[in-house]
C-alpha atoms as a PDB file:
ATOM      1  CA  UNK A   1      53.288 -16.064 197.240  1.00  0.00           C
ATOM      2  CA  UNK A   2      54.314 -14.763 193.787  1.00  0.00           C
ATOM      3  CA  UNK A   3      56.863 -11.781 193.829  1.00  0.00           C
ATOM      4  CA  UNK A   4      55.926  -8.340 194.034  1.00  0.00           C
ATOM      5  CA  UNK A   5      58.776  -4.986 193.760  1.00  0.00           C
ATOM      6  CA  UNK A   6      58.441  -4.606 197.216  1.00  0.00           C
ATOM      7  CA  UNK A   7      59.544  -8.484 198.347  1.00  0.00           C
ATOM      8  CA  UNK A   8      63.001  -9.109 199.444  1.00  0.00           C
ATOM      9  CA  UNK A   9      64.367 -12.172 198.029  1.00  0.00           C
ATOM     10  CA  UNK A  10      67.402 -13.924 198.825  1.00  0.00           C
ATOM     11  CA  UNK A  11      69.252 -16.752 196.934  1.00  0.00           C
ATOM     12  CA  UNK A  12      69.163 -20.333 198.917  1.00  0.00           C
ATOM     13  CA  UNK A  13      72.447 -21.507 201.186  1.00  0.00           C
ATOM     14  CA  UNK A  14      74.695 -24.376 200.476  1.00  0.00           C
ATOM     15  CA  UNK A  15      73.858 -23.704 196.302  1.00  0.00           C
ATOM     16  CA  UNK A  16      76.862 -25.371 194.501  1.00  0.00           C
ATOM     17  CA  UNK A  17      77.746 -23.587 191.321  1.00  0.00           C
ATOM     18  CA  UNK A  18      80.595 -22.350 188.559  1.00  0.00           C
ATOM     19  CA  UNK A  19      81.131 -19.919 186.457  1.00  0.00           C
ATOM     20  CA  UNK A  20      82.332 -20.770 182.419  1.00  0.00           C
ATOM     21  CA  UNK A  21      83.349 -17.308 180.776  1.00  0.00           C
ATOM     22  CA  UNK A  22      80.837 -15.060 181.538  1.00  0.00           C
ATOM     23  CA  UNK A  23      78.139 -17.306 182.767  1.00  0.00           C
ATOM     24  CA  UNK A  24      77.509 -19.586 185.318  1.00  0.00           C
ATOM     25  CA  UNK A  25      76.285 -22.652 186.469  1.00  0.00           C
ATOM     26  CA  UNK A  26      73.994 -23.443 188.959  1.00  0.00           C
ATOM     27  CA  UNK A  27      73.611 -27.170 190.661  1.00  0.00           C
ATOM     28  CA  UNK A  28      70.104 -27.579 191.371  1.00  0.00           C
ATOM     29  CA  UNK A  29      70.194 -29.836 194.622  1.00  0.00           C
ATOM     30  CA  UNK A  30      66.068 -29.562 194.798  1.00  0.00           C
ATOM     31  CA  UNK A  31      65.550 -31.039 191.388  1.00  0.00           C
ATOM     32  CA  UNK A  32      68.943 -32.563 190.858  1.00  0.00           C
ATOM     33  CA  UNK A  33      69.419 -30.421 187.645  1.00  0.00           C
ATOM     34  CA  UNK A  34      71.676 -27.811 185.935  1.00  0.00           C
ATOM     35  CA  UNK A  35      70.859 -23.977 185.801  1.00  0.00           C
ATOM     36  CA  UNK A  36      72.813 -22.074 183.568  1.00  0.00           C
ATOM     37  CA  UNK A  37      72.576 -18.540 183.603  1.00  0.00           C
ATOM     38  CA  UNK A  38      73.777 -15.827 181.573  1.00  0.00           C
ATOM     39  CA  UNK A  39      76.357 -13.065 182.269  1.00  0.00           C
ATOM     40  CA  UNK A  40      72.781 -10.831 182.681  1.00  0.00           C
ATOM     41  CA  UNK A  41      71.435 -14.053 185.228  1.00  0.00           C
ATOM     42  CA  UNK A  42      75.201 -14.500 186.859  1.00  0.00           C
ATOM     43  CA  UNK A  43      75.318 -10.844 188.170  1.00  0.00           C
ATOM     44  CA  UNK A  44      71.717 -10.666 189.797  1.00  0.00           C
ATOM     45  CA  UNK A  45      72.541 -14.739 191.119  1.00  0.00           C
ATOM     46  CA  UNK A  46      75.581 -12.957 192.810  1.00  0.00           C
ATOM     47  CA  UNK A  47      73.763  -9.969 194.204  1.00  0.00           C
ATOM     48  CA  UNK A  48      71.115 -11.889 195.714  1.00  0.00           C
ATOM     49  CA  UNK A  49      73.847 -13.809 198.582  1.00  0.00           C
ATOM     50  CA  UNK A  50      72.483 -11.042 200.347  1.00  0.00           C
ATOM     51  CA  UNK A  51      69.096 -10.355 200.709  1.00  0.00           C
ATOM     52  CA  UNK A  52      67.827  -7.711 198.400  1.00  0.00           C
ATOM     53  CA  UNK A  53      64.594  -5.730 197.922  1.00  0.00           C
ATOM     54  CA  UNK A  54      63.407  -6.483 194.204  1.00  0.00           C
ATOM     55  CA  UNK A  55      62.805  -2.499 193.306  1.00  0.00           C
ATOM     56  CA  UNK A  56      66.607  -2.013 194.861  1.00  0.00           C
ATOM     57  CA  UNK A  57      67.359  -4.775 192.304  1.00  0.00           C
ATOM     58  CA  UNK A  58      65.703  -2.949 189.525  1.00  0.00           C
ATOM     59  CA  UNK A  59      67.570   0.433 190.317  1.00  0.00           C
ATOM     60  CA  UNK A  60      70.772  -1.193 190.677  1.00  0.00           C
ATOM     61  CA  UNK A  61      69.937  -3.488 187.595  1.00  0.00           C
ATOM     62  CA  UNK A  62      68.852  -0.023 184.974  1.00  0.00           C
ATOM     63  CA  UNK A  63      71.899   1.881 185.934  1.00  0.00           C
ATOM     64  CA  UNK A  64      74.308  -0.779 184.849  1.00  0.00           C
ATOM     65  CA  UNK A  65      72.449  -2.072 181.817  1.00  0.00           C
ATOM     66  CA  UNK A  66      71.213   1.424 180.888  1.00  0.00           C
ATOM     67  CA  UNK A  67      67.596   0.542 181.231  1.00  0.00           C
ATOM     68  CA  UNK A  68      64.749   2.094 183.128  1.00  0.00           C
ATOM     69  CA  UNK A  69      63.032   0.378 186.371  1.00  0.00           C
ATOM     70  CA  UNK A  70      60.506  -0.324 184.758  1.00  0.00           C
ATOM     71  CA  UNK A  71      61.828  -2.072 181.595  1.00  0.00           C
ATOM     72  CA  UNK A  72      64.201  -4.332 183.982  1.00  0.00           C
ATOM     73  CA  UNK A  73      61.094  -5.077 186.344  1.00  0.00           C
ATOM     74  CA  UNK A  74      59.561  -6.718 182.952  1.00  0.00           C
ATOM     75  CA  UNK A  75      62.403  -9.072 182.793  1.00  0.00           C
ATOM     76  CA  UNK A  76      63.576  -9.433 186.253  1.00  0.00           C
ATOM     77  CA  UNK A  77      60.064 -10.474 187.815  1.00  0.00           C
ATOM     78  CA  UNK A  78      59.450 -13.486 185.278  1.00  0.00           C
ATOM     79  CA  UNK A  79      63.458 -14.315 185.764  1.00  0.00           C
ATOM     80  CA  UNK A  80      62.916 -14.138 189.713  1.00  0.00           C
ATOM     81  CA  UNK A  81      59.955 -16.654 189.873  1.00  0.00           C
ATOM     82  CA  UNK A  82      61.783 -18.714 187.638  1.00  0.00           C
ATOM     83  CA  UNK A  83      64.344 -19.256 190.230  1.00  0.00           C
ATOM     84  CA  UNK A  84      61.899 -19.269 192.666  1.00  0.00           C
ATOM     85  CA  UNK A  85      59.805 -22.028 191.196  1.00  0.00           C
ATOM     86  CA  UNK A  86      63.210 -24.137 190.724  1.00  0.00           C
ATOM     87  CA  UNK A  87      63.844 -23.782 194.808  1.00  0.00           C
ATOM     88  CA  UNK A  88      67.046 -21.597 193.884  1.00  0.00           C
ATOM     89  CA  UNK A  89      65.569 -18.488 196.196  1.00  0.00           C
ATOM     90  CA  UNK A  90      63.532 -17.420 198.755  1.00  0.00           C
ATOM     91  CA  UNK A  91      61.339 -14.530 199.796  1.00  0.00           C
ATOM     92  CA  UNK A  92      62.128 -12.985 203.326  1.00  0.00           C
ATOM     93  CA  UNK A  93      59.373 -11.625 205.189  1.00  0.00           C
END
């Protein structure tokens, strides 16, 4: 199921990570990797311990970054399936 603006997405339990400076650091327990994200990645990571709706995302995303919806959805959508395809979130129903 690929993500659409209207799925609500969540970020897995029980994912160990850090922040370094700005960024942060994600231990992939899945894949027994690294994720490092940047200051951009490290804010939406720490929005989605809740469960968000992906066009709430994008609205929340454009007013900080001074962006419209539509030019975060670009970015966020390829981002979000990233994380999905490394088992880092999940999509509610």
């Amino acid at each position: 199921m690929s993500i659409e603006l209207s799925s609500r997405i969540v970020r897995l339990e029980n994912q160990m990570s850090a922040p370094m400076d700005n960024e942060i650091v994600i231990l992939n327990m899945a894949k027994d990797n690294f994720i490092g994200l940047d200051d951009i990645g490290r804010f939406i990571w720490e929005l989605l311990a809740e469960p968000y709706c992906v066009d709430e995302l994008c609205n929340s995303l454009s007013w900080k970054f001074e962006a419209t919806p539509r030019q975060i959805a670009a970015d966020l959508l390829p981002f979000l399936e990233e994380l999905k395809e490394e088992g880092l979130i999940r999509i509610e129903n």
